[in-house]
Protein backbone atom coordinates (compact mmCIF):
# COMPACT_ATOMS: atom_id res chain seq x y z
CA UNK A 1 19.79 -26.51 0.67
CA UNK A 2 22.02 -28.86 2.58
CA UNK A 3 20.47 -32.25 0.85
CA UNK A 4 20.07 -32.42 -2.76
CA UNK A 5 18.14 -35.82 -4.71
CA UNK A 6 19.97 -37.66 -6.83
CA UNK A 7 18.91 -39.56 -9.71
CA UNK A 8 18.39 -42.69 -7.87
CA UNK A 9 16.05 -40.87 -5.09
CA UNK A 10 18.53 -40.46 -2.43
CA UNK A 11 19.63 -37.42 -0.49
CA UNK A 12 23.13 -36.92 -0.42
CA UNK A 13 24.35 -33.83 1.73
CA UNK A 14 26.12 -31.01 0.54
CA UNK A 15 27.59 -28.36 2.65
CA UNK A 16 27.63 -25.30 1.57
CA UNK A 17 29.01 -21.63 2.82
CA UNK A 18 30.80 -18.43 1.34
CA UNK A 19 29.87 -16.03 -1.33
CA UNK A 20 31.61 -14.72 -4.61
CA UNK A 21 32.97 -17.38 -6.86
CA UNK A 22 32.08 -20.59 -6.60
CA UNK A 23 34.97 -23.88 -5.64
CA UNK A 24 33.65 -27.50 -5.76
CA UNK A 25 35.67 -29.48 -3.26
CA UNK A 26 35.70 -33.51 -3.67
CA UNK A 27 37.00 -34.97 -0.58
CA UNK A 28 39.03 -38.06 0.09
CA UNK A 29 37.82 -41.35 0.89
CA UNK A 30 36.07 -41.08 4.49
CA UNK A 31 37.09 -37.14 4.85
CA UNK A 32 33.72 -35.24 6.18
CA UNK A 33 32.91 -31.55 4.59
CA UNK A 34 33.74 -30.11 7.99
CA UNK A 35 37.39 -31.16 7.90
CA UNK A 36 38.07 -28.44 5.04
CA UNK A 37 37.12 -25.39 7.40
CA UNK A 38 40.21 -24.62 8.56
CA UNK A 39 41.31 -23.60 5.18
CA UNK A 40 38.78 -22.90 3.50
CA UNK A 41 36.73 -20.69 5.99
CA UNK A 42 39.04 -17.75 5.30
CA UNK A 43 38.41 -17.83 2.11
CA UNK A 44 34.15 -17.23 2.09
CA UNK A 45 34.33 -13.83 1.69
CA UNK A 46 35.00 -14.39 -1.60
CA UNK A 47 34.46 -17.71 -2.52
CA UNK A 48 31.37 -19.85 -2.28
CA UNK A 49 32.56 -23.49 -1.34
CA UNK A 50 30.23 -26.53 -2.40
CA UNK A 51 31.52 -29.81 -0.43
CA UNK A 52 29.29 -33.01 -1.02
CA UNK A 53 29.85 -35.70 1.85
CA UNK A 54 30.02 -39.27 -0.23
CA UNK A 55 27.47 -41.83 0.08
CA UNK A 56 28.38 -43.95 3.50
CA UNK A 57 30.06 -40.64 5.09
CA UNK A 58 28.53 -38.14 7.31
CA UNK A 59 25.40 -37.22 6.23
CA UNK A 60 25.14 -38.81 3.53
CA UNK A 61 25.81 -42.32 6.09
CA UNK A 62 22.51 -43.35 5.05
CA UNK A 63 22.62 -43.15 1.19
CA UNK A 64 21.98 -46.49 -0.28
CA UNK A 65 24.82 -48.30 -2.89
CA UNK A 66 23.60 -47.74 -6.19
CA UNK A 67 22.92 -50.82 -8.60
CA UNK A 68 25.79 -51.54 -10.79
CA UNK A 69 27.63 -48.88 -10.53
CA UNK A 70 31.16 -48.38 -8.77
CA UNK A 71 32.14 -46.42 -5.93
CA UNK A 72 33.89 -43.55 -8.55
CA UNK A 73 31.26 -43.82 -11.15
CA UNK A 74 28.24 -43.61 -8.54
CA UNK A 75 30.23 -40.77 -7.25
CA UNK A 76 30.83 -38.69 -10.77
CA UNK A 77 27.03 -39.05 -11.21
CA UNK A 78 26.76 -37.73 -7.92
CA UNK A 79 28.67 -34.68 -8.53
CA UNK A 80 27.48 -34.23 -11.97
CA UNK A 81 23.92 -34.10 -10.60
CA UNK A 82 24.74 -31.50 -7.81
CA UNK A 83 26.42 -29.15 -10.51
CA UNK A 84 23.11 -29.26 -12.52
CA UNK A 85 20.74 -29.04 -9.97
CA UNK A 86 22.98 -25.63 -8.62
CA UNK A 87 23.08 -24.96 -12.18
CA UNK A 88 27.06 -23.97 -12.41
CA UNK A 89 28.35 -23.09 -15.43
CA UNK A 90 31.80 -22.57 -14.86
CA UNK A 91 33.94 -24.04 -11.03
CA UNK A 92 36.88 -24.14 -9.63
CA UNK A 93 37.57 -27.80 -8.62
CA UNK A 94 40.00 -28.57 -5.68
CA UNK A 95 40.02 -32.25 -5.83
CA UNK A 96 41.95 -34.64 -3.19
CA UNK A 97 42.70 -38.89 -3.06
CA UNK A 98 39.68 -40.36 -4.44
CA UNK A 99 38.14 -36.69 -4.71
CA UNK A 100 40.67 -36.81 -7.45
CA UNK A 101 39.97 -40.07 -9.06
CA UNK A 102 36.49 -38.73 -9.41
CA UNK A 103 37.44 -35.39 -11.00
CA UNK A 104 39.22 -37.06 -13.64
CA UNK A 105 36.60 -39.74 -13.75
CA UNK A 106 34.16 -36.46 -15.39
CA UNK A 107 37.42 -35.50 -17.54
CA UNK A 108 37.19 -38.70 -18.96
CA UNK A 109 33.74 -39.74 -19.36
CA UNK A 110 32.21 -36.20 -19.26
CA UNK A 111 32.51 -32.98 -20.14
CA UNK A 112 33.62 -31.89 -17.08
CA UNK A 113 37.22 -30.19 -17.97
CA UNK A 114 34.62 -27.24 -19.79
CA UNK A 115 32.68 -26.50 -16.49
CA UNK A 116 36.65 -26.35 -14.77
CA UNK A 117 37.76 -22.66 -14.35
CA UNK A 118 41.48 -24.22 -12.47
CA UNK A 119 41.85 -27.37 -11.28
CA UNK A 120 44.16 -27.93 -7.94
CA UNK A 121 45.29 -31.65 -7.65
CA UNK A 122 46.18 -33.16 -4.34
CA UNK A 123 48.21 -36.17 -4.03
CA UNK A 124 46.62 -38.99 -6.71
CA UNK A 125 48.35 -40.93 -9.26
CA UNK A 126 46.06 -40.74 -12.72
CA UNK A 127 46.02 -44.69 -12.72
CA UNK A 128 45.46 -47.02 -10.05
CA UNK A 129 46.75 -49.92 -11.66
CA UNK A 130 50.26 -51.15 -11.76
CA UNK A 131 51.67 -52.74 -14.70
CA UNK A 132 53.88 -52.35 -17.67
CA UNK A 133 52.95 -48.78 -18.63
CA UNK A 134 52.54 -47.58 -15.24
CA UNK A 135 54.81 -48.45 -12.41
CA UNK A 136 53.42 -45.39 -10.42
CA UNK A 137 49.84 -46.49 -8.98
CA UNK A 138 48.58 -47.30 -5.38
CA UNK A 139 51.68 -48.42 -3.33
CA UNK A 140 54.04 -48.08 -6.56
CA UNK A 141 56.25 -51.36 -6.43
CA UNK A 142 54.00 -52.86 -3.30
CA UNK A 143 50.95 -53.05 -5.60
CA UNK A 144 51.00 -57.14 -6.37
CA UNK A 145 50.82 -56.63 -1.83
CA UNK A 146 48.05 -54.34 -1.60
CA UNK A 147 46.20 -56.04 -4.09
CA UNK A 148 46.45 -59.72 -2.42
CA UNK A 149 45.28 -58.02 0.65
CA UNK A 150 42.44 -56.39 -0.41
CA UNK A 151 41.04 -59.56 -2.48
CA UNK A 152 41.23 -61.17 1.01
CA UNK A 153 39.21 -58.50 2.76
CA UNK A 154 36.90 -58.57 -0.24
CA UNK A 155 36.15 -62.49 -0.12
CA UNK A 156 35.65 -62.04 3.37
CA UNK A 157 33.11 -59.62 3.37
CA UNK A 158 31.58 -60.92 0.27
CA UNK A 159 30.66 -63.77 3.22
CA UNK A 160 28.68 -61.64 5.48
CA UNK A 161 26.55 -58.91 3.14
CA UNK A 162 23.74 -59.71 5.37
CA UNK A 163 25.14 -58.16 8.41
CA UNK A 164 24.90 -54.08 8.62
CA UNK A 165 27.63 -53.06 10.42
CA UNK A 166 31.08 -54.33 11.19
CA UNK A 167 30.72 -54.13 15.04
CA UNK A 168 27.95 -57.27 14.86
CA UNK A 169 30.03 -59.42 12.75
CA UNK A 170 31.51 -62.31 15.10
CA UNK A 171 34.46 -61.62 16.94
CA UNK A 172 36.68 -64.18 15.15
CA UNK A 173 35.49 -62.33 11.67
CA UNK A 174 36.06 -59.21 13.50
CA UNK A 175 40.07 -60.16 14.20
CA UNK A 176 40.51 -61.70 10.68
CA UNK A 177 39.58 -57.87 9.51
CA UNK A 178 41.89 -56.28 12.06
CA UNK A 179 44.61 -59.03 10.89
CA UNK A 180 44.56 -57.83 7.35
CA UNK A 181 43.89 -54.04 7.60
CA UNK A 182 46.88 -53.92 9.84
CA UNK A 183 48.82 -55.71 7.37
CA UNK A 184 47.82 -52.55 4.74
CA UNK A 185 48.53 -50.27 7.29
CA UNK A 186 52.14 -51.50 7.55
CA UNK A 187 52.60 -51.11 3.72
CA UNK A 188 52.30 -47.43 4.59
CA UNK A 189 53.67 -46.97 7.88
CA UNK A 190 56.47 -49.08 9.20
CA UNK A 191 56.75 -47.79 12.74
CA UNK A 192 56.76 -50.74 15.35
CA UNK A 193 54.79 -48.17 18.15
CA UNK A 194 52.33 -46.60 15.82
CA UNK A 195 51.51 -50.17 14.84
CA UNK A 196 51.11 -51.18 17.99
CA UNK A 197 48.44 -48.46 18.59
CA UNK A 198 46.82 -49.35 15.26
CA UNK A 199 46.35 -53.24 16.40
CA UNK A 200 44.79 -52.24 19.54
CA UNK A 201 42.30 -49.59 18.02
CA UNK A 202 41.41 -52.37 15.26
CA UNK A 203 40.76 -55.31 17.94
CA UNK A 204 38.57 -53.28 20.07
CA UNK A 205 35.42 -53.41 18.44
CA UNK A 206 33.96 -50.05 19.38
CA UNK A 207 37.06 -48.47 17.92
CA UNK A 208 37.68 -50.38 15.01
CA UNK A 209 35.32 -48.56 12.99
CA UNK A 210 37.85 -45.45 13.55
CA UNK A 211 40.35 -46.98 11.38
CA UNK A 212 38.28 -48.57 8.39
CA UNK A 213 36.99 -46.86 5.58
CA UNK A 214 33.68 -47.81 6.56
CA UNK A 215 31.45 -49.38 9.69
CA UNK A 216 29.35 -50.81 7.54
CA UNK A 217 30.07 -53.86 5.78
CA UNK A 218 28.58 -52.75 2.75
CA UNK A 219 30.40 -49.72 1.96
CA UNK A 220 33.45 -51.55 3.25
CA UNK A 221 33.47 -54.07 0.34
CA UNK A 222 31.82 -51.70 -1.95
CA UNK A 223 34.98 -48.98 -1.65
CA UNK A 224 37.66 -52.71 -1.45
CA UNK A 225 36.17 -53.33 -4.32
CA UNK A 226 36.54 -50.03 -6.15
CA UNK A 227 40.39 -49.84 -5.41
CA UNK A 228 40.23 -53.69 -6.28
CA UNK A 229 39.01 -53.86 -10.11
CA UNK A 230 39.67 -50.05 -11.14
CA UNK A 231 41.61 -50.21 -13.85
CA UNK A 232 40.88 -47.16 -15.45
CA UNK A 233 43.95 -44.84 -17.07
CA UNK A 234 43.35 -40.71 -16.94
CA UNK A 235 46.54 -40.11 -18.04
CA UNK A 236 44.84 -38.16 -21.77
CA UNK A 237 41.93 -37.06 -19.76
CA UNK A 238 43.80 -34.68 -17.21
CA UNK A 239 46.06 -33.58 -19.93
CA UNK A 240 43.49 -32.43 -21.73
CA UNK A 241 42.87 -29.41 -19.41
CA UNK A 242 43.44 -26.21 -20.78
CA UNK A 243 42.89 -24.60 -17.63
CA UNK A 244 44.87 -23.59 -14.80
CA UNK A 245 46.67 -27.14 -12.78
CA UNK A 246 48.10 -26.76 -10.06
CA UNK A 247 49.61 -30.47 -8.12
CA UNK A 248 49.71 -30.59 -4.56
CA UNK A 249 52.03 -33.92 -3.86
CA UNK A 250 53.51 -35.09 -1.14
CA UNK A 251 57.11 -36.37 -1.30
CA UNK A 252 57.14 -39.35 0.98
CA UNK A 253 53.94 -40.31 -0.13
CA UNK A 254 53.49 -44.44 -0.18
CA UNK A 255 50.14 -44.88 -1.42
CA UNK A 256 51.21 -42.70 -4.71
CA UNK A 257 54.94 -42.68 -5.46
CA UNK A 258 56.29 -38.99 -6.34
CA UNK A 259 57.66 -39.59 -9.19
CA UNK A 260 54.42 -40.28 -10.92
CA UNK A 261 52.74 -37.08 -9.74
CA UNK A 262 55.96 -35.17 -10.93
CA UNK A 263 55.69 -36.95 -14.83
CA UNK A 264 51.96 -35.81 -14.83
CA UNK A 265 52.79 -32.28 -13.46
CA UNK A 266 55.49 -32.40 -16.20
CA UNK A 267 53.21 -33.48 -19.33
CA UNK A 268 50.86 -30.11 -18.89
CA UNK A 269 52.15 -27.47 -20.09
CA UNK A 270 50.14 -24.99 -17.68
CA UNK A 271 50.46 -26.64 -14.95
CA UNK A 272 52.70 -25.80 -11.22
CA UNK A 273 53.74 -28.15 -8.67
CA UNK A 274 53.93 -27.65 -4.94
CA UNK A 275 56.03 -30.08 -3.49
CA UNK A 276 55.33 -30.94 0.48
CA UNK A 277 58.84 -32.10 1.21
CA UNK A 278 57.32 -33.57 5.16
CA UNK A 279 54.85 -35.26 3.61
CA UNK A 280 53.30 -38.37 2.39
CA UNK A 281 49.64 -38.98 1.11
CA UNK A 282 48.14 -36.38 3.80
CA UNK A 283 49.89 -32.31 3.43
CA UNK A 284 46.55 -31.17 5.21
CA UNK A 285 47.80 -32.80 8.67
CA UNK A 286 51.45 -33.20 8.26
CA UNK A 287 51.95 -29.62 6.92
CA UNK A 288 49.02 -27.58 7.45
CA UNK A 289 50.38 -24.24 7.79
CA UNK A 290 52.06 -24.43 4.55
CA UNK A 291 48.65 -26.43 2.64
CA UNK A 292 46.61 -23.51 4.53
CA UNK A 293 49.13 -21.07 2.92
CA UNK A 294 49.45 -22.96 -0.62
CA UNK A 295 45.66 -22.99 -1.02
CA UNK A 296 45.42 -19.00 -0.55
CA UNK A 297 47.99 -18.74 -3.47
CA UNK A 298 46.11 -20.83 -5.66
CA UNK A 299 42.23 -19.67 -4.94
CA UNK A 300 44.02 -15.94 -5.27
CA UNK A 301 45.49 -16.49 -8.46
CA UNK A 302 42.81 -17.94 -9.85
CA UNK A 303 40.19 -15.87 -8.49
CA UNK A 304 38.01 -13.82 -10.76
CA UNK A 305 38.74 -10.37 -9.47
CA UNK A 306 42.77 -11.08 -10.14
CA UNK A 307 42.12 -12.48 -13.36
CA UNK A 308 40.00 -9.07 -14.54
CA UNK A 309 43.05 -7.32 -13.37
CA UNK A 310 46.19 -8.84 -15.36
């Protein structure tokens, strides 16, 4: 059952494949189910993998935004509706980016951390927000940055909710987008020539699309807006867990400093930490063989067949 209705009517997709224990996988923001096959298709034999597609993504593209809700909280209910409807009972959860934020979204709100079996982590800070009790969140001591530029992109799309997709906005709208998406794209990458490559990608407008969240202007400013006003702090929720954690974080990692993801690592008590030295906020392209190798260890160790034998 590749679609499954959620409690607003619409039909988010849900791929599916493997047998044995079951593994709910919560993606990053704009990641599609297939880009987990790599590492995860050794693993069916043994493990049944359960990887929705968010709303605006794949084939869920055509899921409508939810009324009043937020991009995480639209998405917990999401996942909280597929877990019934499969009728799980107990999951491992292998949660990355804002797959993460949405795990710990159903720690917090939810009851989620009793339905967790072990929990694997990759590369997201607990709270988005920077301030005086945090100085770890998205882009660490860039925040006040990142935060200006996104309330730009915001107003401007606030402008045009009538238009569908970014590609029929007017050209000068167009280039005030690709102005300030390449300006968060240098917060994270600094390189003169891969910039170079970025601006042209973002002002041709049948590639552009390739480097935003979204094409459509609706999702755009709906997930702006998520990263905008979240100010939400999981910090209690995640160490809550009395299962088995296991962080995945990468060391160079700009959008979520280190050194947070090492303190959280640090406060539970059975908890690991596999540190991708080569890496910033993406392990699964900048070291694959060693995420591909990482992820065996932890589905293994947490399997249910080891478990019945210790």
């Amino acid at each position: 059952m590749p679609f499954y209705r959620m409690p607003d009517g619409e039909q988010l997709f849900v791929r599916e494949y493997g047998q044995g224990q079951p593994v709910l996988v919560l993606s990053g923001l704009g990641m599609l189910s297939w880009q987990w096959a790599a590492f995860l298709y050794p693993h069916q034999k043994k493990f049944r993998f359960i990887i929705p597609e968010w709303r605006g993504f794949g084939s869920s593209s055509r899921c409508k935004i939810p009324q009043d809700l937020d991009a995480i909280s639209s998405h917990w209910q999401d996942v909280r509706s597929v877990l019934t409807q499969i009728k799980l009972e107990q999951v491992i959860v292998i949660a990355y980016s804002m797959g993460a934020t949405t795990a710990m979204h159903g720690l917090h709100y939810d009851h989620f951390a009793s339905q967790i079996s072990a929990y694997l982590h990759i590369d997201q800070t607990p709270k988005i927000l920077v301030d005086d009790a945090w100085a770890f969140g998205l882009f660490g001591s860039r925040h006040a940055e990142f935060i200006k530029i996104l309330q730009q992109i915001s107003n401007l799309l606030t402008q045009y909710q009538q238009v569908e997709l970014i590609r029929d906005l007017d050209v000068s709208v167009r280039k005030q987008i690709a102005v300030l998406w390449l300006r968060f794209i240098q917060l994270q990458n600094e390189q003169k020539y891969s910039l170079k490559a970025f601006q042209l990608i973002l002002n041709h407008p049948r590639l552009q699309s390739l480097l935003l969240p979204s094409s459509r202007v609706d999702y755009m400013a709906w997930y702006i807006n998520n990263y905008l006003y979240h100010h939400e702090d999981y910090r209690e929720a995640l160490a809550q867990l009395n299962c088995p954690v296991t962080f995945f974080s990468g060391v160079q990692s700009k959008l979520y400093p280190f050194e947070g993801q090492r303190l959280i690592a640090e406060s539970l008590a059975q908890a690991k930490q596999v540190i991708f030295s080569k890496s910033g906020h993406t392990p699964l392209l900048t070291e694959p063989l060693k995420f591909a190798r990482e992820l065996g260890i932890f589905l293994k160790e947490n399997s249910q067949s080891s478990t019945s034998t210790v």
